[in-house]
N, C-alpha and C. Protein backbone atom coordinates (compact mmCIF):
# COMPACT_ATOMS: atom_id res chain seq x y z
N UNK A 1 0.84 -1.15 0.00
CA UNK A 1 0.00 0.00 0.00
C UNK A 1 0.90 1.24 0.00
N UNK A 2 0.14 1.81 -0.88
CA UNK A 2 1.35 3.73 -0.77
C UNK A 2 0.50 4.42 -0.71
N UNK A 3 0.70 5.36 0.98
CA UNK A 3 -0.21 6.07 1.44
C UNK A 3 1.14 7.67 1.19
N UNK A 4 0.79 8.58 1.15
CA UNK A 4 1.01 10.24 0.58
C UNK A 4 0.86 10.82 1.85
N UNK A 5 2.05 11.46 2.81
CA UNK A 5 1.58 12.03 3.59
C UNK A 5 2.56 13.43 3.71
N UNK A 6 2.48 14.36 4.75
CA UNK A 6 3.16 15.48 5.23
C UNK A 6 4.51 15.36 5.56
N UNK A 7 5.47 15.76 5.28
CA UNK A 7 6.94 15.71 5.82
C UNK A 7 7.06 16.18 7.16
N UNK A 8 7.50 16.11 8.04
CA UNK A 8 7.89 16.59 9.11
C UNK A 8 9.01 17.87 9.24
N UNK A 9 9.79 17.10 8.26
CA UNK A 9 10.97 18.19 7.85
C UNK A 9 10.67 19.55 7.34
N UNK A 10 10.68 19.38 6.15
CA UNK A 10 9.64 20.52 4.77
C UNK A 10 8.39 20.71 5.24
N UNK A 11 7.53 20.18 5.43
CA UNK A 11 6.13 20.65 5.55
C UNK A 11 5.21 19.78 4.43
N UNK A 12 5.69 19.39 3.15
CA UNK A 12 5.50 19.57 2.30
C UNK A 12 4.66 18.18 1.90
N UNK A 13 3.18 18.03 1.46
CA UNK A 13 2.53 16.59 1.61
C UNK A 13 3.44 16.03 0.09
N UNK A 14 4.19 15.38 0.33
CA UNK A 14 4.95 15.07 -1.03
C UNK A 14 6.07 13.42 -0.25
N UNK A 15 5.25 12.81 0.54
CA UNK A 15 6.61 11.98 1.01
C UNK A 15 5.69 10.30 0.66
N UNK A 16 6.21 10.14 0.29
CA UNK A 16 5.72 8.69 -0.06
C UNK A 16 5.84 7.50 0.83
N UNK A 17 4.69 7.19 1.56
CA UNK A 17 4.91 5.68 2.29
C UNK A 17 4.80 4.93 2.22
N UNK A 18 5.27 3.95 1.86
CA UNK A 18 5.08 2.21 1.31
C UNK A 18 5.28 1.22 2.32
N UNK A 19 3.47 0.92 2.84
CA UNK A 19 3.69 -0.21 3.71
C UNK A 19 3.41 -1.54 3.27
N UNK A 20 3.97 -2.16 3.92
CA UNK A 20 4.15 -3.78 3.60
C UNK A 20 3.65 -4.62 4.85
N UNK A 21 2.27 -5.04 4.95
CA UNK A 21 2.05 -5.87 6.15
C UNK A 21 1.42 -4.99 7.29
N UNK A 22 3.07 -5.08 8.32
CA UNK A 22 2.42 -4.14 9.68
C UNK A 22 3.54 -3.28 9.28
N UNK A 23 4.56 -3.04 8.41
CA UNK A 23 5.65 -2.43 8.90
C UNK A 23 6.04 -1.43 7.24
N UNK A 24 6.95 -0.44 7.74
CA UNK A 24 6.89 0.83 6.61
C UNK A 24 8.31 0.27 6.18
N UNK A 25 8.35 0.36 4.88
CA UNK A 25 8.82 0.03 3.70
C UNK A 25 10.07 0.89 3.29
N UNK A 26 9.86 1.93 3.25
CA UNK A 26 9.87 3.37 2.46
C UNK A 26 9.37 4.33 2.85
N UNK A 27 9.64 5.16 3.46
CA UNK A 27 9.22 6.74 3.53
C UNK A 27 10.52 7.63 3.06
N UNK A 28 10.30 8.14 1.49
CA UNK A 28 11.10 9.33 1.40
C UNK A 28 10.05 10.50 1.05
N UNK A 29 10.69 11.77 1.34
CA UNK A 29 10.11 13.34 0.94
C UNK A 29 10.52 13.76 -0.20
N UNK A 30 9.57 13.96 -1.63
CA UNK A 30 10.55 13.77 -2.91
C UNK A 30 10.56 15.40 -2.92
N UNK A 31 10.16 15.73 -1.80
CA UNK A 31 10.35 17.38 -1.74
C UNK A 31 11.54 18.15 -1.68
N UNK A 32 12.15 17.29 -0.32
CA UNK A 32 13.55 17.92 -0.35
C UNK A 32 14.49 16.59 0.11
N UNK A 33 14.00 15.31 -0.36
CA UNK A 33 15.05 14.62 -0.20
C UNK A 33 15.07 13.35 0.73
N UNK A 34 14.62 13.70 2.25
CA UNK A 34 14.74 13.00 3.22
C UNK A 34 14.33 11.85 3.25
N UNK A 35 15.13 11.02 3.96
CA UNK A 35 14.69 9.41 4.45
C UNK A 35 14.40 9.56 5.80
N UNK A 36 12.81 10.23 5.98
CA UNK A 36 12.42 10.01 7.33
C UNK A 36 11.93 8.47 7.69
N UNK A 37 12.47 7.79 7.03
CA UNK A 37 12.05 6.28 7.83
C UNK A 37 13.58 5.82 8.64
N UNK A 38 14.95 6.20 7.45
CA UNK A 38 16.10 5.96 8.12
C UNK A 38 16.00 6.94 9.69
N UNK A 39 15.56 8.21 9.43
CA UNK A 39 15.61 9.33 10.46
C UNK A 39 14.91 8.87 11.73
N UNK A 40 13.94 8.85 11.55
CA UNK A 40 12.38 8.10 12.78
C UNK A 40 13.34 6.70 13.44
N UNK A 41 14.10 5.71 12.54
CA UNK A 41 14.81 4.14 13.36
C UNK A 41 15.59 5.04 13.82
N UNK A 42 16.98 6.03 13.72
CA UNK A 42 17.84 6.42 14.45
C UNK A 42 17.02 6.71 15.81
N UNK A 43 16.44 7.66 15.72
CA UNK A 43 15.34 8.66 17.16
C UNK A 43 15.21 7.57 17.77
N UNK A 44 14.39 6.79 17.50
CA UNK A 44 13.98 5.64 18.12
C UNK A 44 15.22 5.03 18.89
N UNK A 45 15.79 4.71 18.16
CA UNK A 45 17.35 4.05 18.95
C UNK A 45 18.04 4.95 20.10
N UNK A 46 18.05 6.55 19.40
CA UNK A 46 18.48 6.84 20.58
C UNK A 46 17.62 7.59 21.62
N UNK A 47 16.29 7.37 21.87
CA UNK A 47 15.61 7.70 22.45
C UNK A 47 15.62 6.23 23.73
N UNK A 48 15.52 5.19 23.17
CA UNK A 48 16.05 3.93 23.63
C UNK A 48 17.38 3.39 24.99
N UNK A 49 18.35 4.35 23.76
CA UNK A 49 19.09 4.32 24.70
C UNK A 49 19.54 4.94 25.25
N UNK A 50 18.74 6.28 25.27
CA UNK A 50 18.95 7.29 26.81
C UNK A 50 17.91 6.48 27.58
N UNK A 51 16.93 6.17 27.14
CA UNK A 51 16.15 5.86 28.51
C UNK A 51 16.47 4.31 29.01
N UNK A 52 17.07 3.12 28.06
CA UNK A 52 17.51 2.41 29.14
C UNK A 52 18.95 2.70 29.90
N UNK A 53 19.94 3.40 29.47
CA UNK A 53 21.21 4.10 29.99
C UNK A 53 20.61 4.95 31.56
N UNK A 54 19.77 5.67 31.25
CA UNK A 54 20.04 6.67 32.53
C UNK A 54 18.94 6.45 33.81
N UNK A 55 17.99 4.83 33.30
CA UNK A 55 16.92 4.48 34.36
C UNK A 55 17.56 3.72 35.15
N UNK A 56 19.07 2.96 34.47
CA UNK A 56 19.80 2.54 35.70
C UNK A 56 21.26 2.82 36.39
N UNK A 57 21.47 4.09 35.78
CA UNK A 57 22.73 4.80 36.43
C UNK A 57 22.22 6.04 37.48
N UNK A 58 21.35 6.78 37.18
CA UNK A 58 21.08 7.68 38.03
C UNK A 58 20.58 7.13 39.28
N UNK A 59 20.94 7.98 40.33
CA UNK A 59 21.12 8.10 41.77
C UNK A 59 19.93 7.80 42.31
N UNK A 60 19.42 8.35 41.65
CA UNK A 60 17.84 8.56 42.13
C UNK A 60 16.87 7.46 41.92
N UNK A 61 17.08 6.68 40.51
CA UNK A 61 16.69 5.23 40.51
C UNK A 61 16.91 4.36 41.71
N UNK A 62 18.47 4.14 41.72
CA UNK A 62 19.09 3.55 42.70
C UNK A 62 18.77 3.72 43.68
N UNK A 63 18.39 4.82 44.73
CA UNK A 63 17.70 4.81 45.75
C UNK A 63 16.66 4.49 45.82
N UNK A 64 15.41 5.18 45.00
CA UNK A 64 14.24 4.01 44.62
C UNK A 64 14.02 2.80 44.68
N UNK A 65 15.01 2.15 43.96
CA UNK A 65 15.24 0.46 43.76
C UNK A 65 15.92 -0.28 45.23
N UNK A 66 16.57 0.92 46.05
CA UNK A 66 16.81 -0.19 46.79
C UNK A 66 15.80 -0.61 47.88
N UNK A 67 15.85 -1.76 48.55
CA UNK A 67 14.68 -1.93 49.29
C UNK A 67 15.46 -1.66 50.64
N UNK A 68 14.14 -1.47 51.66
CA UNK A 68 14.11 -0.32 52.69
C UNK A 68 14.95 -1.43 53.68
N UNK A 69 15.50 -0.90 55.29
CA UNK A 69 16.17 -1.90 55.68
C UNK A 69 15.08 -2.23 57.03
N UNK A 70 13.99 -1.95 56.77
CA UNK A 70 12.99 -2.43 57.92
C UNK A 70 11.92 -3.49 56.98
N UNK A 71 12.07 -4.14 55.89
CA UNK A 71 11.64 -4.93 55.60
C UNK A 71 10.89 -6.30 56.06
N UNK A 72 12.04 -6.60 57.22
CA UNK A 72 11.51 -8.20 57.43
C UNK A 72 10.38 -7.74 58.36
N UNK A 73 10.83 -7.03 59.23
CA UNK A 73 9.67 -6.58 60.16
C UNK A 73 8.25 -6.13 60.01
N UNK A 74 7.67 -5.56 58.90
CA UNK A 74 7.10 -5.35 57.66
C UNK A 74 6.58 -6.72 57.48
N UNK A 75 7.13 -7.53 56.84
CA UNK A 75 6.50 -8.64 56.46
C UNK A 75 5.93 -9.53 57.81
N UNK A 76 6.90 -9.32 58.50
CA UNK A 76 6.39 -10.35 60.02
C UNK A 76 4.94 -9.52 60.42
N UNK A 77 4.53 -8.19 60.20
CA UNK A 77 3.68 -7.77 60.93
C UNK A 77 2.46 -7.84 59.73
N UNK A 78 2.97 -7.74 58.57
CA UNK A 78 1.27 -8.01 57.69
C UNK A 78 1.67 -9.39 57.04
N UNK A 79 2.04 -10.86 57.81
CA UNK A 79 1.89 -11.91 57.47
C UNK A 79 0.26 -11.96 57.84
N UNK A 80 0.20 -12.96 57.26
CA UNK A 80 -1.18 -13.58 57.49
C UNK A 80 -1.50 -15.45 57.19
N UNK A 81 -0.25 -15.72 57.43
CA UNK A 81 0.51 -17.07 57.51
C UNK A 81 -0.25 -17.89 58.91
N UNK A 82 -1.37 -19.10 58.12
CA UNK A 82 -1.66 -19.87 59.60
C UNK A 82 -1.41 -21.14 59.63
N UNK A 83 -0.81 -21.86 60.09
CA UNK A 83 -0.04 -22.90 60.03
C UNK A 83 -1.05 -24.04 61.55
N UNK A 84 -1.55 -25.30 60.74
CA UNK A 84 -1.58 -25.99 61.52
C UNK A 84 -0.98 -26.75 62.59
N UNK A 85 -1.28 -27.04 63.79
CA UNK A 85 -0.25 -27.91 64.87
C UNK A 85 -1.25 -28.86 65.30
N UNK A 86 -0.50 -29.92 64.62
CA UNK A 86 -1.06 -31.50 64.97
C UNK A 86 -0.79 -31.85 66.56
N UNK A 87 -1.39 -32.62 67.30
CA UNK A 87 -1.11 -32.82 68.30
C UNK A 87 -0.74 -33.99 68.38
């Protein structure tokens, strides 16, 4: 299927999209040139990998993630664990 849409770049409705299935084919702008399909996989990638890079180096994750050190006590007090005793 070749759907005709707006450039992002230019403005300009002149970019041709050729999909195949679920997935885009081809998108160039015969306006001024661009391969916004090569352009859109880069973003993607590095949009990717700022956000898996800095969800586990920053400080602030890390404190988040770690678990608290009153834990067990916590669990001992909202158990709800009933255990039979045979006689």
């Amino acid at each position: 299927m070749v759907l005709i849409v707006r450039c992002f770049k230019c403005g300009q409705q002149d970019v041709r999209l050729i999909v195949g299935g679920r997935s885009i084919i081809h998108a160039r702008c015969h306006s001024c040139g661009a391969n916004l399909l090569e352009e859109v996989m880069e973003f993607e990638a590095e949009i990717e990998a700022a956000a898996t890079g800095s969800l586990h180096t920053t400080a602030e994750h890390q404190a988040v993630s770690r678990p608290s050190k009153d834990t067990s006590s916590l669990e001992e007090k909202t158990s709800t664990v009933v255990t039979d005793d045979e006689p």
